[in-house]
Protein backbone atom coordinates (compact mmCIF):
# COMPACT_ATOMS: atom_id res chain seq x y z
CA UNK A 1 -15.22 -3.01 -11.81
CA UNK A 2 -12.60 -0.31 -12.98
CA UNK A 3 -15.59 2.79 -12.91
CA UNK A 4 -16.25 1.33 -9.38
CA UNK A 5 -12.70 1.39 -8.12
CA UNK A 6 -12.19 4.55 -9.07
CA UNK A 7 -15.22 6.12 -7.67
CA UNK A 8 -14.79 4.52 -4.10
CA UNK A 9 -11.11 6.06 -4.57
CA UNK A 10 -11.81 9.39 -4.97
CA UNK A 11 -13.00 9.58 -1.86
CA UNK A 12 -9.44 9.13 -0.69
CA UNK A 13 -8.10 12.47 1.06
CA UNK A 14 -4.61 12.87 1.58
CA UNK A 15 -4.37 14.53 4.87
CA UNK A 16 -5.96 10.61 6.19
CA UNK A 17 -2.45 9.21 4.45
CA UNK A 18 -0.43 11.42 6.03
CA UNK A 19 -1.82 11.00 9.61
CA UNK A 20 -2.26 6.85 9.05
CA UNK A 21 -6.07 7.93 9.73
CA UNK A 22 -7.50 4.28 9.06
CA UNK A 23 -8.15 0.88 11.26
CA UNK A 24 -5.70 -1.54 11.06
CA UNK A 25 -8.26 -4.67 11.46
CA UNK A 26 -11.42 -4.67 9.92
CA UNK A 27 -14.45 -7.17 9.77
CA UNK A 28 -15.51 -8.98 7.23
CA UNK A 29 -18.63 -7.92 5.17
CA UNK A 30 -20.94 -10.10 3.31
CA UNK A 31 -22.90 -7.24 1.69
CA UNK A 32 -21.42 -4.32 -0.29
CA UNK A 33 -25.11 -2.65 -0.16
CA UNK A 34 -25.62 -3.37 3.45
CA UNK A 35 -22.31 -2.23 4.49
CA UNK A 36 -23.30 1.37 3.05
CA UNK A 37 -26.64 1.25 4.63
CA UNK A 38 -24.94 0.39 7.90
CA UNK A 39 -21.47 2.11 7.94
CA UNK A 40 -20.54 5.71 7.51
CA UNK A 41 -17.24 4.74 6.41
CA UNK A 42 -15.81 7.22 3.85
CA UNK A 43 -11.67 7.48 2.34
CA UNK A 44 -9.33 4.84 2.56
CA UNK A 45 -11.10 2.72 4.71
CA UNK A 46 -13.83 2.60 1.91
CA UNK A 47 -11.83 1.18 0.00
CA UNK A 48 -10.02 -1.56 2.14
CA UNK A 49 -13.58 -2.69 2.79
CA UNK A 50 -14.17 -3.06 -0.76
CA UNK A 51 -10.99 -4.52 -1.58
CA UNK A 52 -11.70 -7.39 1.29
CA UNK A 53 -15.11 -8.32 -0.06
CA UNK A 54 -13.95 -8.38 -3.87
CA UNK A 55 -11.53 -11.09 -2.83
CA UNK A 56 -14.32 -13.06 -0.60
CA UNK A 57 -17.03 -12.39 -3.50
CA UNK A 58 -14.14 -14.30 -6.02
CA UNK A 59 -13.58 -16.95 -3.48
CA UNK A 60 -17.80 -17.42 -2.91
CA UNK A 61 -18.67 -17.54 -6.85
CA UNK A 62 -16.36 -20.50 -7.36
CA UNK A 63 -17.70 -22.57 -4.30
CA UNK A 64 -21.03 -22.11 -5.00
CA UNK A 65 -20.25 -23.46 -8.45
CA UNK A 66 -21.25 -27.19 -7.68
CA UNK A 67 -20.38 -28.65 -10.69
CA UNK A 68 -16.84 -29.37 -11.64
CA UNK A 69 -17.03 -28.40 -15.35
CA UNK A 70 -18.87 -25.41 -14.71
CA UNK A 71 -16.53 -24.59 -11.84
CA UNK A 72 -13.43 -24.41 -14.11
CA UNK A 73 -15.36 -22.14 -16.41
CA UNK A 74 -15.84 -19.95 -13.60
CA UNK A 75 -12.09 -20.21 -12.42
CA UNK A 76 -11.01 -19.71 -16.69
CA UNK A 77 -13.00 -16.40 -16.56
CA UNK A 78 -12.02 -15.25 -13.49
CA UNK A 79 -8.23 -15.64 -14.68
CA UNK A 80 -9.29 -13.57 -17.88
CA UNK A 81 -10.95 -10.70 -16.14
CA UNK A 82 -7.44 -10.32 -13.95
CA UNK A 83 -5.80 -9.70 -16.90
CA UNK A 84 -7.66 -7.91 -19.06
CA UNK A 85 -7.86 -5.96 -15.53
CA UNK A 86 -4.01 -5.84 -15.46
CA UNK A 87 -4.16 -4.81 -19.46
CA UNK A 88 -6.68 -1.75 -17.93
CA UNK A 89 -3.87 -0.58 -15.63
CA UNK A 90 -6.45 -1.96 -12.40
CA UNK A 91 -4.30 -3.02 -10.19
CA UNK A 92 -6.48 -3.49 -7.30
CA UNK A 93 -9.04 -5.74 -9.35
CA UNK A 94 -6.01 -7.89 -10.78
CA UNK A 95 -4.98 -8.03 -7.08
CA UNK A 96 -8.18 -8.94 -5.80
CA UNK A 97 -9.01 -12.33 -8.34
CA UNK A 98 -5.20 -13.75 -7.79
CA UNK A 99 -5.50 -13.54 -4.40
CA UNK A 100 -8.47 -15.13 -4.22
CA UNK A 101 -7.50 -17.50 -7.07
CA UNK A 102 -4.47 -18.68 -4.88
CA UNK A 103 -6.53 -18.79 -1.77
CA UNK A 104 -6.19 -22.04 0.45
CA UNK A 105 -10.49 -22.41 0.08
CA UNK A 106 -9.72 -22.52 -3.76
CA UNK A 107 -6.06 -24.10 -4.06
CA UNK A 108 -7.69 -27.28 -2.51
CA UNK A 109 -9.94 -28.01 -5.15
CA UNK A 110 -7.31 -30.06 -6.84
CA UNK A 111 -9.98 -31.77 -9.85
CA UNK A 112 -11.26 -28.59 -10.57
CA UNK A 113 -7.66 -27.14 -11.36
CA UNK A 114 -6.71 -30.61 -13.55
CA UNK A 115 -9.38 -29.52 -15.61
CA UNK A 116 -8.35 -25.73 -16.06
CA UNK A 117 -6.38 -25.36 -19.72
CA UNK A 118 -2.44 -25.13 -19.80
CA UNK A 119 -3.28 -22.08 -21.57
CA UNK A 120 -5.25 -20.08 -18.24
CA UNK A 121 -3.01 -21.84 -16.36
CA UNK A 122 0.14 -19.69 -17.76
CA UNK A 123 -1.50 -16.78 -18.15
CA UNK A 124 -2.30 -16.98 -14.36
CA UNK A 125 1.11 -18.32 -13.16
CA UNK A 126 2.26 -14.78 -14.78
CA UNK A 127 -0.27 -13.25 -12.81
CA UNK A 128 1.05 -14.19 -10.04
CA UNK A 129 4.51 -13.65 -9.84
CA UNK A 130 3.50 -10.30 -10.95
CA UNK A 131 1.83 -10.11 -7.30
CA UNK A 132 3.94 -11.64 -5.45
CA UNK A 133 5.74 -10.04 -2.26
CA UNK A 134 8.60 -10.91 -3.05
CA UNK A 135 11.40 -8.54 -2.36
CA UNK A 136 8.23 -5.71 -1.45
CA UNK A 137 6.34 -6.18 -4.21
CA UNK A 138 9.29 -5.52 -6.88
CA UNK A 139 8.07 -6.94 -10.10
CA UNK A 140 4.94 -4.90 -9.56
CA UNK A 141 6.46 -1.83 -8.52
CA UNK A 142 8.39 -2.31 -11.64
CA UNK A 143 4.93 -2.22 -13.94
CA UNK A 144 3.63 0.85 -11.65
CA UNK A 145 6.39 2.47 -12.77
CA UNK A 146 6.02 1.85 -16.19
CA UNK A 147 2.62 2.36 -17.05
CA UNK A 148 0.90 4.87 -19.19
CA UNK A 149 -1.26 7.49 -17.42
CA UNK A 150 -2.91 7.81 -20.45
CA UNK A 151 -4.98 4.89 -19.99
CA UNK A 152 -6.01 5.65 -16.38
CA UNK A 153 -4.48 3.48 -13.43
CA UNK A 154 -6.46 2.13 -10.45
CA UNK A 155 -3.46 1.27 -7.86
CA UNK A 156 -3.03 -1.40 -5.42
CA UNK A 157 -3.92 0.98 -2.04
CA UNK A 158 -2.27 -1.97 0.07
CA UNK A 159 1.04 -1.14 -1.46
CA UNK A 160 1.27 2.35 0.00
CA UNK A 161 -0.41 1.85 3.02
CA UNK A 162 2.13 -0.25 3.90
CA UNK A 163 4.98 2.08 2.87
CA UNK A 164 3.37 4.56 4.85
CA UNK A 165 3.27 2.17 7.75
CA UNK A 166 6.62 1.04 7.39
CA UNK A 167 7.76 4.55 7.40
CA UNK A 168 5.83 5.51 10.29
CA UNK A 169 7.70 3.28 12.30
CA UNK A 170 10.94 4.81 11.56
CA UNK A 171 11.62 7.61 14.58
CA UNK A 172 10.91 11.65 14.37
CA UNK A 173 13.69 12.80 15.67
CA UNK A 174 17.55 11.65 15.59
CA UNK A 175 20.11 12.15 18.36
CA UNK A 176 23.65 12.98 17.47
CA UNK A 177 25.33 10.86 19.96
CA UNK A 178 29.09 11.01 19.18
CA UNK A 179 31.19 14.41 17.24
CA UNK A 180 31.56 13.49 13.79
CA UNK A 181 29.49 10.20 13.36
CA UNK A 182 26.55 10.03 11.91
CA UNK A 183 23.00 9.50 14.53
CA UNK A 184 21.89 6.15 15.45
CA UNK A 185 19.49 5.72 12.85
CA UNK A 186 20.82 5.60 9.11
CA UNK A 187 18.12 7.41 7.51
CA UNK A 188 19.27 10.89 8.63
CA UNK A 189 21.23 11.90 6.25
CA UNK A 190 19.49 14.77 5.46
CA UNK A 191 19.50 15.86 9.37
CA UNK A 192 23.09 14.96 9.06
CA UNK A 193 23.89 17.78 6.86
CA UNK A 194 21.58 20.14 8.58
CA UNK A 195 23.95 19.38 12.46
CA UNK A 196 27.10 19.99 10.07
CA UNK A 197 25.68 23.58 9.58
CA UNK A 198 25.14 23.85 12.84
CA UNK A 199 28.27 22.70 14.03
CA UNK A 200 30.16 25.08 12.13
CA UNK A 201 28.22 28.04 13.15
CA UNK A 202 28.30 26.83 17.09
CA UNK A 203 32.39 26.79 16.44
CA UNK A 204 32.81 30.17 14.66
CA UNK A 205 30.88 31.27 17.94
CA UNK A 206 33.01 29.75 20.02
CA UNK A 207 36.41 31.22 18.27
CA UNK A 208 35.25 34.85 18.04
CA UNK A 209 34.12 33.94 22.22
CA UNK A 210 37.96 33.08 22.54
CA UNK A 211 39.26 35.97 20.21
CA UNK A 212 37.04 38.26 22.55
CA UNK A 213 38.78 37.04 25.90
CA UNK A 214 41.95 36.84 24.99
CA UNK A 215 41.57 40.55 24.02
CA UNK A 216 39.94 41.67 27.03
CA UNK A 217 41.32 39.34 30.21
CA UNK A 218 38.57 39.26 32.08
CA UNK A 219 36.63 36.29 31.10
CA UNK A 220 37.48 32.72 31.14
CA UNK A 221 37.16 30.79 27.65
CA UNK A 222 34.95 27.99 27.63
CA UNK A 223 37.11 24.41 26.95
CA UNK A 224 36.34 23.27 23.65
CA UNK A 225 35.19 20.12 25.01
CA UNK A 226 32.38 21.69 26.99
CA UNK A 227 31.42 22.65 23.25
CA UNK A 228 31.74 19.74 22.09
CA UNK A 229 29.52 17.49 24.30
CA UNK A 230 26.67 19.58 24.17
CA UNK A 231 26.68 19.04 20.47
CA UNK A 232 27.28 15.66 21.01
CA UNK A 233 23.55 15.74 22.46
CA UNK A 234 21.94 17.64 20.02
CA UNK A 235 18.40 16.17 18.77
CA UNK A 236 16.74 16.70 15.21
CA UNK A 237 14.02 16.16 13.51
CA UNK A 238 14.19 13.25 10.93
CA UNK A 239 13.69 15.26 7.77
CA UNK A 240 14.08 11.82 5.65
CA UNK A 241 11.23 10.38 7.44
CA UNK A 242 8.83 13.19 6.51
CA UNK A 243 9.92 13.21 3.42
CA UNK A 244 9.49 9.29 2.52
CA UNK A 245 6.11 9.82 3.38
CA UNK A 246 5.28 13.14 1.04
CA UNK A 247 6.78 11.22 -1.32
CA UNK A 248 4.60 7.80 -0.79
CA UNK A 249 1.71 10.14 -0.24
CA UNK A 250 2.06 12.21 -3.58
CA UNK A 251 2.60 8.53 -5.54
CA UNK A 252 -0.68 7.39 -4.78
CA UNK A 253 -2.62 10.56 -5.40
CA UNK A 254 -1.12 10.76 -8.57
CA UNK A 255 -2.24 7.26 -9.05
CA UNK A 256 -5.84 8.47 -8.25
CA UNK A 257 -5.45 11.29 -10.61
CA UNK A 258 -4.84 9.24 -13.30
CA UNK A 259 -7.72 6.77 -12.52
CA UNK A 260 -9.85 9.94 -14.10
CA UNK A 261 -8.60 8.89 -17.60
CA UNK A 262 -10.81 6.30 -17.99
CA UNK A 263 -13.33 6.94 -20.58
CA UNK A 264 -15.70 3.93 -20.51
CA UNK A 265 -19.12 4.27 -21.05
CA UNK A 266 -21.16 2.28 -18.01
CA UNK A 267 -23.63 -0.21 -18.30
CA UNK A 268 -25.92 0.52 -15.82
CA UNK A 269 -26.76 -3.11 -15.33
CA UNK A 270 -23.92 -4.58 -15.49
CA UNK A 271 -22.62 -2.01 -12.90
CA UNK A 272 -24.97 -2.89 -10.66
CA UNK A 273 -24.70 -6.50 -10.64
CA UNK A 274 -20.76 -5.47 -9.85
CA UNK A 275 -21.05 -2.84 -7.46
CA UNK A 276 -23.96 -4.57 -5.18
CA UNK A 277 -21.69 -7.95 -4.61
CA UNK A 278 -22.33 -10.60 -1.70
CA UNK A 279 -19.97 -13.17 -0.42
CA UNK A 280 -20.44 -15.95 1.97
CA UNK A 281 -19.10 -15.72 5.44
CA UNK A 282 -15.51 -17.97 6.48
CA UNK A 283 -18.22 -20.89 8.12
CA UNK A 284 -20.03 -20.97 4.51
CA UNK A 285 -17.25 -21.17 2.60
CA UNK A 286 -15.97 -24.17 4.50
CA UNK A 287 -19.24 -26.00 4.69
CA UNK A 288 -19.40 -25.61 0.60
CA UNK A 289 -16.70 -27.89 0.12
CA UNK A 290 -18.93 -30.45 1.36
CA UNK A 291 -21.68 -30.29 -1.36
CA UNK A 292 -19.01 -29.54 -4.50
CA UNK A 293 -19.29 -32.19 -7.07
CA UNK A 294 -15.81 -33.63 -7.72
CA UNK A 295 -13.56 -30.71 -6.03
């Protein structure tokens, strides 16, 4: 799942980041192999398709598990491949099975989870709080920013796309609406400096204007006011914002830079039975519950 990850992200282009280039709804697939047969979907939106059908695939295996016992060995290992996942630095797989894990389709099977040991059932309680949006995602910002790039890193995409988003939102350009005080928005405090500048330079203009008619009396000095209020209406562009979202942008290609460390050796098999993944559709999922064996 790691070799796979990484290969659908390094198809990931950065100019698609900076320009928000991707859909922001997408439909659900049921079929990794007919979704490539049928879509000429490259970059990030490769891999948000991916992502969504990991979690569905997680969410089908269980339900079509009919038998309880067998059903909590499926849950057990599921828990174990998130974190030997998390152990590989693969964020996006360990993001995938807790999500599903803690999906309402599988929360509900309430017999099933009695059954799973107190043992899986810690390990995945630490799971997810490492996961959890809480605060935007701090504990696990707090592990991306301690891993080791030696060991390679597959990141959780969803993270930065919605920095990126977030930023996006924020406006291009700031108006200096008042002499002295900083614009409307409060992330321009690198345009901030930049008016100061400015505003210095327009008054040593003004000054030597003053100096000039005084000498000469035969112009009329313009009222410092007049200078004043057409600073006072001065608009520039939002450096901070552009920079937030170099900064998001260079974050996760360093991320996918470091996904190249990985030095497995595939099993072709075994690679194909995880790259060529199905999952049942929402109606399927639902109508499973009816034929589970002690949920």
């Amino acid at each position: 799942m790691t070799l796979i990850e990484r290969d659908a992200l390094a198809e990931v282009d950065w100019k698609e980041l900076i320009e928000l280039r991707w859909d922001q709804k997408f439909d659900p697939i049921q079929s990794w192999l007919s979704f490539l047969i049928n879509h000429r979907i490259r970059g990030i939106e490769l891999v948000i398709s991916r992502f969504n059908l990991m979690v569905n695939w997680v969410i089908s295996e269980i339900l079509l598990t009919r038998s309880q016992a067998d059903r909590e060995r499926v849950i057990s290992k599921f828990i174990h491949v998130a974190a030997r996942a998390r152990q590989y630095q693969n964020f996006a797989t360990m993001m995938q099975i807790v999500l599903a894990l803690s999906s309402g389709k599988i929360q509900c099977l309430s017999r099933t989870w009695k059954q799973v040991s107190r043992e899986n059932m810690t390990l995945l309680t630490e799971l997810e709080r490492l996961v959890i949006p809480f605060k935007n995602f701090q504990n696990l910002r707090a592990e991306l920013n301690a891993l080791n790039p030696a060991v390679g890193c597959i990141p959780f995409v969803g993270l930065y796309l919605s920095d990126l988003t977030f930023n996006a939102e924020r406006p291009s350009h700031v108006t200096r609406t008042d002499k002295g005080k900083k614009p409307h928005t409060e992330t321009a405090k690198t345009s901030m400096s930049f008016t100061t500048r400015n505003s210095e330079t327009a008054r040593s203009s003004s000054v030597s204007s003053a100096r000039s008619a005084d000498s000469t009396s035969t112009t009329t000095s313009i009222p410092s006011t007049a200078s004043e209020e057409s600073l006072a209406s001065t608009t520039l562009i939002n450096f901070d914002r552009f920079r937030t979202s170099a900064s998001i942008v260079r974050s996760l290609i360093q991320c996918i830079e470091w996904s190249k460390h990985y030095t497995f050796e595939p099993n072709d098999d075994i690679v194909a039975k995880c790259l060529y993944i199905c999952s049942l559709t929402s109606d399927e999922m639902e109508k499973c519950h009816e034929y589970l064996i002690d949920p």
